[in-house]
Structures are given as structure tokens and as C-alpha cells.
C-alpha atoms as a PDB file:
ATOM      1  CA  UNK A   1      14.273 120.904  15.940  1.00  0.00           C
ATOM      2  CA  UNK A   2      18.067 120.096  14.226  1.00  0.00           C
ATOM      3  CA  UNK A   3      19.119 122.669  11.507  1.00  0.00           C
ATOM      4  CA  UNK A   4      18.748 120.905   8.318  1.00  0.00           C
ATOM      5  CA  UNK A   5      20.876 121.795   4.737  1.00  0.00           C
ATOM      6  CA  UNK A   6      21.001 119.746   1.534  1.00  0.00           C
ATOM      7  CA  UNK A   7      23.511 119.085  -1.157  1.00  0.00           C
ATOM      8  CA  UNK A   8      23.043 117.014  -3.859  1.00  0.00           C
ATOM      9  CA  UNK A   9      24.830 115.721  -7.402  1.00  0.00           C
ATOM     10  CA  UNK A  10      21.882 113.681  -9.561  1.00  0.00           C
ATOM     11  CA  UNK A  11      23.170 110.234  -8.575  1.00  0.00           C
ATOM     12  CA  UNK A  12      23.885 111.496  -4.353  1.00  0.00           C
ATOM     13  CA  UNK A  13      21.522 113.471  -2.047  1.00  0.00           C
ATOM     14  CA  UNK A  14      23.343 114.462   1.444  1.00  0.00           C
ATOM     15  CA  UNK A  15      21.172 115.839   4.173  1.00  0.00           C
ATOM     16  CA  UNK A  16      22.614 117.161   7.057  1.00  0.00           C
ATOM     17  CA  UNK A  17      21.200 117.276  10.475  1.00  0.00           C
ATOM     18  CA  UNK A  18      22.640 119.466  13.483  1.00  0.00           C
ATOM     19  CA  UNK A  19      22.236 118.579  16.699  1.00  0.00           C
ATOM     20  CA  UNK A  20      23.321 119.910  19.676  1.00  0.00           C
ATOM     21  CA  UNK A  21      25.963 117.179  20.374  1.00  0.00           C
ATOM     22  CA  UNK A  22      26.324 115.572  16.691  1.00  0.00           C
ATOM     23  CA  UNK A  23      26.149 116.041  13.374  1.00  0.00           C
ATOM     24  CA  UNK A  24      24.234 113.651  11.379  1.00  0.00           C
ATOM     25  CA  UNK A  25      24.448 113.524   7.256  1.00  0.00           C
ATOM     26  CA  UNK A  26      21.730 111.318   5.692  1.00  0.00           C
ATOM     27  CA  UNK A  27      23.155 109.958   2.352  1.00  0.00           C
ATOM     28  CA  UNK A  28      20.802 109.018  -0.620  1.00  0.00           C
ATOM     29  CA  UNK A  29      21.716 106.735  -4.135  1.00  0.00           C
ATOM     30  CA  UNK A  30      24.853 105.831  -4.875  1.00  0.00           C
ATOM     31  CA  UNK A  31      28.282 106.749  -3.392  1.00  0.00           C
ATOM     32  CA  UNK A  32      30.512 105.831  -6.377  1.00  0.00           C
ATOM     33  CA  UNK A  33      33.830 107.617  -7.852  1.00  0.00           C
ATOM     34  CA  UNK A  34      31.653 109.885  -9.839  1.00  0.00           C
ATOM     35  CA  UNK A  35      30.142 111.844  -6.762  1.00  0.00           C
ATOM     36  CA  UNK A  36      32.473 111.307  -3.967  1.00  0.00           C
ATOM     37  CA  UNK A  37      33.871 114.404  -4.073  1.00  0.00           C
ATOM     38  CA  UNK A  38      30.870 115.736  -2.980  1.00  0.00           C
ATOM     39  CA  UNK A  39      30.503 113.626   0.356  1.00  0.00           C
ATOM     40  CA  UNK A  40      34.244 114.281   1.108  1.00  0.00           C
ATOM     41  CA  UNK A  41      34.000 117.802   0.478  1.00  0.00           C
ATOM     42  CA  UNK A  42      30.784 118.510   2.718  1.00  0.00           C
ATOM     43  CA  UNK A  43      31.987 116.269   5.791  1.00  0.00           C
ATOM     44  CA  UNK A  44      35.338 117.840   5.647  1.00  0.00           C
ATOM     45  CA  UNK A  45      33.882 121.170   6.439  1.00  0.00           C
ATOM     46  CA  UNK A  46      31.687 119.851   9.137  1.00  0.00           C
ATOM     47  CA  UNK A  47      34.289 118.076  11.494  1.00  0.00           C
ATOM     48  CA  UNK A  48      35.652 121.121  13.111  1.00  0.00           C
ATOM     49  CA  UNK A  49      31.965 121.519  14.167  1.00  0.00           C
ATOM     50  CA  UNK A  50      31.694 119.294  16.120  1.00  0.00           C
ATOM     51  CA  UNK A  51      33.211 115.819  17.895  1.00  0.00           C
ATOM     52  CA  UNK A  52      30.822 113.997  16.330  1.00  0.00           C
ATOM     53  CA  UNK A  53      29.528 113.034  12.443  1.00  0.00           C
ATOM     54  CA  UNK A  54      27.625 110.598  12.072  1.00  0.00           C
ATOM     55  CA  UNK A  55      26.752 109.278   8.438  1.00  0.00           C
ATOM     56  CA  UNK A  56      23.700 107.780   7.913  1.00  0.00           C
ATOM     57  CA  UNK A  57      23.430 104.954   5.242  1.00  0.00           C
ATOM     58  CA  UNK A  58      19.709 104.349   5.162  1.00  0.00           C
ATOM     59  CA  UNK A  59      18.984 105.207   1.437  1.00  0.00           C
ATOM     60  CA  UNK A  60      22.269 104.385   0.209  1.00  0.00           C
ATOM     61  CA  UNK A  61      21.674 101.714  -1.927  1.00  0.00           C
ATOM     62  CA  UNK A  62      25.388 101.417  -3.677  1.00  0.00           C
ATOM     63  CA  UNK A  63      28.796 102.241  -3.032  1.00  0.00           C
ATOM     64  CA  UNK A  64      31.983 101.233  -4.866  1.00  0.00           C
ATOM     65  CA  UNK A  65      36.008 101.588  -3.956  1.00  0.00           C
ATOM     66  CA  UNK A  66      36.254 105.166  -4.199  1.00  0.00           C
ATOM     67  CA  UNK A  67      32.813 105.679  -1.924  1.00  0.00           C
ATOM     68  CA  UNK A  68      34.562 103.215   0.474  1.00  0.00           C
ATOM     69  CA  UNK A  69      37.728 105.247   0.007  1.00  0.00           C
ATOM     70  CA  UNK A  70      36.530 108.076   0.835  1.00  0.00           C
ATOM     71  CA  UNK A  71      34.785 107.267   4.385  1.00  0.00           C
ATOM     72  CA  UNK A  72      38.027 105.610   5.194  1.00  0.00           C
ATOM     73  CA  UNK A  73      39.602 109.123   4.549  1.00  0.00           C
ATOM     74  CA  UNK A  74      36.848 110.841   6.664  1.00  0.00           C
ATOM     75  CA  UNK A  75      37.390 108.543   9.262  1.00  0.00           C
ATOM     76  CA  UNK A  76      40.944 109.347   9.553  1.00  0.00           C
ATOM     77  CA  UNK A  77      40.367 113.109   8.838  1.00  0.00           C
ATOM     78  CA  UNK A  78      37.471 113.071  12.164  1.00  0.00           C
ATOM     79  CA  UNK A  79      40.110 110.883  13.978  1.00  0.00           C
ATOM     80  CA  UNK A  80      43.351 113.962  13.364  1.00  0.00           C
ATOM     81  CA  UNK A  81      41.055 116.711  13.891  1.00  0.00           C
ATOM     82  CA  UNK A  82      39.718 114.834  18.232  1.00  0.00           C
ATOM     83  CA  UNK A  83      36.545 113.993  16.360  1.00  0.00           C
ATOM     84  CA  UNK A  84      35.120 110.740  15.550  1.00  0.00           C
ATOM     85  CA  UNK A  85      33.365 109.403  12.266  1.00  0.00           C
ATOM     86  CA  UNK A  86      30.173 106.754  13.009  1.00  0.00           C
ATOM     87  CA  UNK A  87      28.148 104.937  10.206  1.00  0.00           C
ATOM     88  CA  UNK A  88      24.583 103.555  11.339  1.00  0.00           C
ATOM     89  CA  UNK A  89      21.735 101.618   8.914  1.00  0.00           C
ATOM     90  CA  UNK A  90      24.204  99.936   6.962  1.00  0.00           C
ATOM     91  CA  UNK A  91      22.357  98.030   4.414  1.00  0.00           C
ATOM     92  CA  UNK A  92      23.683  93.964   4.004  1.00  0.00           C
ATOM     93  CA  UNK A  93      24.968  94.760   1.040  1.00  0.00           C
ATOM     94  CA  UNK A  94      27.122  97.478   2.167  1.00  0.00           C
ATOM     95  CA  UNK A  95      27.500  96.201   5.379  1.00  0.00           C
ATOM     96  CA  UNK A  96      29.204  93.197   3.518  1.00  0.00           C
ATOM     97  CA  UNK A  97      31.437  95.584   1.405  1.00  0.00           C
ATOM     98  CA  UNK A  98      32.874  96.856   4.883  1.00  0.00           C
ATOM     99  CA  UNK A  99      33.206  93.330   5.955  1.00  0.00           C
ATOM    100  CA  UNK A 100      35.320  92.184   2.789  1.00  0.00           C
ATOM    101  CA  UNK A 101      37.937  94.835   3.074  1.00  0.00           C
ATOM    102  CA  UNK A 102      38.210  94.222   6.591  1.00  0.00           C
ATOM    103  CA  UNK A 103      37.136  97.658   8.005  1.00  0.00           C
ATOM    104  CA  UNK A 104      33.987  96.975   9.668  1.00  0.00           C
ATOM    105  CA  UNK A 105      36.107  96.672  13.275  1.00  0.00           C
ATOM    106  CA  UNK A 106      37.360  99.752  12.230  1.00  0.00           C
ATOM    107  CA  UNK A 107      33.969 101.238  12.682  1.00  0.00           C
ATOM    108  CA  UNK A 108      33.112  99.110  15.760  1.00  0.00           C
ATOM    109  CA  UNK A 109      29.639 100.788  16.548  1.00  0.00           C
ATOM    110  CA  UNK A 110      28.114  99.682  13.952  1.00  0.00           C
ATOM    111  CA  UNK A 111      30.016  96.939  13.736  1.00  0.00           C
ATOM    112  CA  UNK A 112      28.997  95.998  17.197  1.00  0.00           C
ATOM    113  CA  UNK A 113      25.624  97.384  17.329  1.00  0.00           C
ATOM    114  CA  UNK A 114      24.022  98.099  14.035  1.00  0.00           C
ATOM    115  CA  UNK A 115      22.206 101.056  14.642  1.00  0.00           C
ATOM    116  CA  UNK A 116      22.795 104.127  16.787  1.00  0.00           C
ATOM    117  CA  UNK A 117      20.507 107.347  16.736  1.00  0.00           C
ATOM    118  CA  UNK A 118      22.120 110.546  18.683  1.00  0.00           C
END
């Protein structure tokens, strides 16, 4: 059974899973420039946990630049501190954000694959 926490602003709900080889956050509502902070803050202090975060997108049903931003900075924050950053359930809508801006390869597993459960 993974260790569970929550953190949550009224618009994002971030529940975080610990495994013994990954971390997994589960993100809920909208990832926007009012709650980002939040998201940033929390996986920042779980990298040097672990060589693994995964976030999962499931219940995310909107994210603007600053949401996209900010898992851009994770991603290079995981990458400085030997750890890596992984997305899975990426809605189409989302999924299509990522695509626009170019950074989907950047994220090539679920770029490649779609989903991946640790």
C-alpha cells in the first residue's frame, strides 16, 4: 500500500502516491497561473526523493502557459537533480497543448506510449 498525502488550492487537488521506486502525483482541475505555484512547490520537494515523479494528468481537465511552464521547469529541475519527470493520461486536449509548443518529444513516454503505470 503507497503512502498517500494531499494538497490542494480550490481550483487544483494534488495527490501524491509513494512507491517504492516512484513517486506518482495525481493532479485534479485546472493547472493555470493562479495555482501553479502550488504544483511547482510540492514536486520540487519530492525530486530528491526519488529518481522518479511521475505526474498523473487523469482529472486535469485544463491547463494554460504558466501550467505548461511550470512542468517544463520540473522537467528540467528532475533532469539537474539525476531524476526524471514522466506525464501519463494526458487528456487530447492537453495532449494537443504539448503538441503545439512542440514539447511532447520532450516527454517521449508519453509521447510514445500514452500511458505508463509504475
Amino acid at each position: 500500500m503507497p503512502d498517500t498525502t494531499e494538497v490542494s488550492t480550490p481550483a487544483l487537488t494534488l495527490r501524491t502516491h509513494k512507491f517504492e521506486n516512484d513517486i506518482v502525483v495525481q493532479c485534479s482541475g485546472v493547472l493555470t497561473s493562479a495555482n501553479s505555484g502550488l504544483l511547482k512547490t510540492h514536486v520540487k520537494d519530492l525530486i530528491p526523493q526519488t529518481k522518479c515523479v511521475v505526474l498523473d494528468l487523469t482529472e486535469l481537465s485544463r491547463m494554460d502557459s504558466s501550467g505548461l511552464g511550470t512542468i517544463v521547469a520540473l522537467y528540467i529541475s528532475a533532469k539537474n537533480a539525476g531524476s526524471t519527470l514522466e506525464l501519463i493520461n494526458l487528456s487530447p486536449r492537453i495532449r494537443e497543448l504539448f503538441g503545439l509548443t512542440n514539447l511532447l518529444s520532450v516527454f517521449e513516454t508519453c509521447g510514445r506510449y500514452g500511458t505508463r503505470l509504475p
